[in-house]
N, C-alpha and C. Protein backbone atom coordinates (compact mmCIF):
# COMPACT_ATOMS: atom_id res chain seq x y z
N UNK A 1 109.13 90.65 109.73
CA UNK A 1 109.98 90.63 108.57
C UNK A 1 109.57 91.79 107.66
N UNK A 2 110.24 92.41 107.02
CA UNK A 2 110.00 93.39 106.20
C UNK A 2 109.56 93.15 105.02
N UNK A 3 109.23 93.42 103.98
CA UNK A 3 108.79 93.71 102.71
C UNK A 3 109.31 94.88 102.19
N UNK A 4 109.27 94.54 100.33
CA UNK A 4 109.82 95.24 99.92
C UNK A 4 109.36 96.83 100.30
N UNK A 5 108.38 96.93 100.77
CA UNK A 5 108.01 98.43 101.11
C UNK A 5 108.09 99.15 102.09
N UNK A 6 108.23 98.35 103.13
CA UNK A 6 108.81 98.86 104.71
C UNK A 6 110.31 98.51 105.05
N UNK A 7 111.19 99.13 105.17
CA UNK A 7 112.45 98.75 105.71
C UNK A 7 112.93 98.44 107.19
N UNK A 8 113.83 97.46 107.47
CA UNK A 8 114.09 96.69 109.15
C UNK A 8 113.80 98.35 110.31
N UNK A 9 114.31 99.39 109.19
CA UNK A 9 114.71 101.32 109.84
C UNK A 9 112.89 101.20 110.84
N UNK A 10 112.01 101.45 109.95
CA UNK A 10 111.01 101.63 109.90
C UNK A 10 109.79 100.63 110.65
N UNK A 11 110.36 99.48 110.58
CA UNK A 11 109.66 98.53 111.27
C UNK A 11 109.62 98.59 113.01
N UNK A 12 111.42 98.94 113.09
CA UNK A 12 111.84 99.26 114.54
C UNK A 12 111.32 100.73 114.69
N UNK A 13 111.21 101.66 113.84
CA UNK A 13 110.64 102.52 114.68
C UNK A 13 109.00 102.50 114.96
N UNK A 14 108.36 101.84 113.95
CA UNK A 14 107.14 101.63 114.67
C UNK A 14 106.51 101.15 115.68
N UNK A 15 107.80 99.89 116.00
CA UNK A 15 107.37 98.94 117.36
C UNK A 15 107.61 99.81 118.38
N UNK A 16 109.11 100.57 118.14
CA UNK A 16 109.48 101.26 119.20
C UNK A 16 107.82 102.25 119.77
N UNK A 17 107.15 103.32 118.54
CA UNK A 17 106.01 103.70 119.03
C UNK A 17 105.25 103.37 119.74
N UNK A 18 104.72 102.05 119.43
CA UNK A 18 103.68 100.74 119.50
C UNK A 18 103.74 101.02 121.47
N UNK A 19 105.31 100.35 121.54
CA UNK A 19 105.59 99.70 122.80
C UNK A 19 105.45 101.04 123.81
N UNK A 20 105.95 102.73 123.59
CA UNK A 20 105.66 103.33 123.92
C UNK A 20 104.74 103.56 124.57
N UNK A 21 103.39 103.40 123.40
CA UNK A 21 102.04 103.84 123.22
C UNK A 21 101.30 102.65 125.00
N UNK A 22 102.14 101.29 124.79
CA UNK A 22 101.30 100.66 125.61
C UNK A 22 102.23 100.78 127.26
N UNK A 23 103.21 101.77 127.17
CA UNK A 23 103.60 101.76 128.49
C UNK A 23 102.65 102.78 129.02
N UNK A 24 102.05 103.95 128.35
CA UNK A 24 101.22 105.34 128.54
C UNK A 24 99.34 104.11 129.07
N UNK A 25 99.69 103.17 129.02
CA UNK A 25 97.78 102.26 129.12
C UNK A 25 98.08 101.46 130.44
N UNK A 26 97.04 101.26 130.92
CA UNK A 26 97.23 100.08 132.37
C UNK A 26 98.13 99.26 131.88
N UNK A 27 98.91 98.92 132.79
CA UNK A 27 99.29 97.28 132.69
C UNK A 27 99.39 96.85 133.59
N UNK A 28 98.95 95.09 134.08
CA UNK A 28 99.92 94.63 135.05
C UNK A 28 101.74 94.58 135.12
N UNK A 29 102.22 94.41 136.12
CA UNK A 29 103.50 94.46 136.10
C UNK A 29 104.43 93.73 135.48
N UNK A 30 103.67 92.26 135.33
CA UNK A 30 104.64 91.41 134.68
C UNK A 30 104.54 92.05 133.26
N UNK A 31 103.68 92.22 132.39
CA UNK A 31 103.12 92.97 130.92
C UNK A 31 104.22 93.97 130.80
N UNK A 32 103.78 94.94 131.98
CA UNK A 32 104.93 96.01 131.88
C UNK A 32 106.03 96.07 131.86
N UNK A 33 106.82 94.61 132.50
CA UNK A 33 108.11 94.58 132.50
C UNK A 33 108.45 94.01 131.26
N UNK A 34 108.07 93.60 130.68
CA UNK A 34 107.90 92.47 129.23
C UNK A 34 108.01 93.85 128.19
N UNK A 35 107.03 94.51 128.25
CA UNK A 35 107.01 95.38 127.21
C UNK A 35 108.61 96.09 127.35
N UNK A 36 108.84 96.88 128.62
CA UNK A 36 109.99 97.90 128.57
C UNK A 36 111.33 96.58 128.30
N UNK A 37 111.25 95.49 128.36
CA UNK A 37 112.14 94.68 127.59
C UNK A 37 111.99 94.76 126.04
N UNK A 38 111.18 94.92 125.66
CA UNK A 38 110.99 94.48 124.26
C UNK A 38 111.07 95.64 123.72
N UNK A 39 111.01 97.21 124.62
CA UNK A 39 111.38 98.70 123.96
C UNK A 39 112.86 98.68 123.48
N UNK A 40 113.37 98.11 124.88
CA UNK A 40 114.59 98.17 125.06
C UNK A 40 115.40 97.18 123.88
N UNK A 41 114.93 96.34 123.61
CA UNK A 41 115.35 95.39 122.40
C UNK A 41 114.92 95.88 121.26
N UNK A 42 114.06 96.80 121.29
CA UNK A 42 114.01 97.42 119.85
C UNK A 42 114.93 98.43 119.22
N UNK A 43 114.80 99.31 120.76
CA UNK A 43 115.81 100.26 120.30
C UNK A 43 117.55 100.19 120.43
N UNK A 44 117.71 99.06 121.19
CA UNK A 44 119.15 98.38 120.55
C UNK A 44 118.79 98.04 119.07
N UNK A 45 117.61 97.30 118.37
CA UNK A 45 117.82 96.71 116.74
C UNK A 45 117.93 98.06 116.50
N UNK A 46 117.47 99.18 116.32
CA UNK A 46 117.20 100.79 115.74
C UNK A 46 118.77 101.16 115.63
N UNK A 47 119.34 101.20 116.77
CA UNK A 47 120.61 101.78 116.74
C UNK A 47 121.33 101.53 115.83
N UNK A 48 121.60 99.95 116.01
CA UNK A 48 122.69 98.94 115.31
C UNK A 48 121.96 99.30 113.68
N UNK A 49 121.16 99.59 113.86
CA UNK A 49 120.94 99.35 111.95
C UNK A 49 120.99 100.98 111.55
N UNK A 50 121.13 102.35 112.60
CA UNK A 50 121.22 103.14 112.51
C UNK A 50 123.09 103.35 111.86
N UNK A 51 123.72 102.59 113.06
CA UNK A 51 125.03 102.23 112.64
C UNK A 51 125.23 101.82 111.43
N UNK A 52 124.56 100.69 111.26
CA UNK A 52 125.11 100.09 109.75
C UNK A 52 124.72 100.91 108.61
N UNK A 53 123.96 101.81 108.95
CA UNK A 53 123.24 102.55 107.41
C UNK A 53 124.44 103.40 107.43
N UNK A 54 125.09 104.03 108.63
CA UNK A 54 126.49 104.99 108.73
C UNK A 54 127.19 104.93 107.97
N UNK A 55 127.71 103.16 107.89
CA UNK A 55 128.50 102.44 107.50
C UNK A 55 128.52 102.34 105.97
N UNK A 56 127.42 102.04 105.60
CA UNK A 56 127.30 101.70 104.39
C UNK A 56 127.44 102.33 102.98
N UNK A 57 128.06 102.46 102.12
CA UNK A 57 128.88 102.94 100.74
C UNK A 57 127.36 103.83 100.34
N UNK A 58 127.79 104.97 100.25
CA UNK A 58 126.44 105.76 99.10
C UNK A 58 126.28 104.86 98.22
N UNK A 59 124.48 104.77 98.11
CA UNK A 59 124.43 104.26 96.61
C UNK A 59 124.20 105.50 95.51
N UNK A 60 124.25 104.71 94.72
CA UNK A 60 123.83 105.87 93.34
C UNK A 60 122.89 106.71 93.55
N UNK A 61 123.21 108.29 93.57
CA UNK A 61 122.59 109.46 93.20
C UNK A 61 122.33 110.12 94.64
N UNK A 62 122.57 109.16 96.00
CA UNK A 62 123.68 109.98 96.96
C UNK A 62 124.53 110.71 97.04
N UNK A 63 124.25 111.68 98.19
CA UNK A 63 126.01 112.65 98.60
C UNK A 63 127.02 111.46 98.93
N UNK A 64 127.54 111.52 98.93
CA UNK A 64 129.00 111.00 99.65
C UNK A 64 128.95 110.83 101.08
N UNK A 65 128.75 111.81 101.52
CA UNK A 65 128.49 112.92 102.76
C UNK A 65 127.13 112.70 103.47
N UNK A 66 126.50 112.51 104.12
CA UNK A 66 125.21 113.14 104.79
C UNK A 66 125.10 114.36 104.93
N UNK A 67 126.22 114.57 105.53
CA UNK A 67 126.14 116.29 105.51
C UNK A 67 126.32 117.32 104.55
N UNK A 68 126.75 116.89 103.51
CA UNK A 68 126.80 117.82 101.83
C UNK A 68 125.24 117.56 101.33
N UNK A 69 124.35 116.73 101.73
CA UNK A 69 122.79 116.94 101.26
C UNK A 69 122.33 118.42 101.66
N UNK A 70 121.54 118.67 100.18
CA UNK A 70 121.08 119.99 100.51
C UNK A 70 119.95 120.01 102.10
C-alpha cells in the first residue's frame, strides 16, 4: 500500500526492479516461475496506472500537454 510519500507509479516500479534483480540470482524453478509471474503482474499494474495518469485532468500548475513542458 502506498503512503503519502511513495506513489502506486513508484511502488510498481520498484517491485518491478526487485523481481528483476532476483531473476539475475539462483533460483529453483518453481521460485522462478512465481517470480516472472509476479514481474509480469507488476508490469501490467505499471502500465494501467501509466494509462490512467494519461487520462487524468492536469492539476494545478501543469501543462495541459505533456508535451508543451519545458
Amino acid at each position: 500500500m502506498a503512503d503519502k510519500f511513495t506513489s502506486p507509479r513508484e511502488i510498481a516500479e520498484l517491485n518491478i526492479r526487485h523481481y528483476k534483480h532476483l531473476l539475475d540470482t539462483p533460483l529453483d524453478d518453481q521460485t522462478r516461475t512465481i517470480v516472472k509471474r509476479l514481474l509480469a503482474e507488476e508490469a501490467a499494474r505499471l502500465a494501467e496506472l501509466l494509462r490512467l495518469d494519461d487520462r487524468r485532468p492536469p492539476q494545478r500548475g501543469e501543462p495541459a500537454d505533456k508535451d508543451d513542458a519545458p
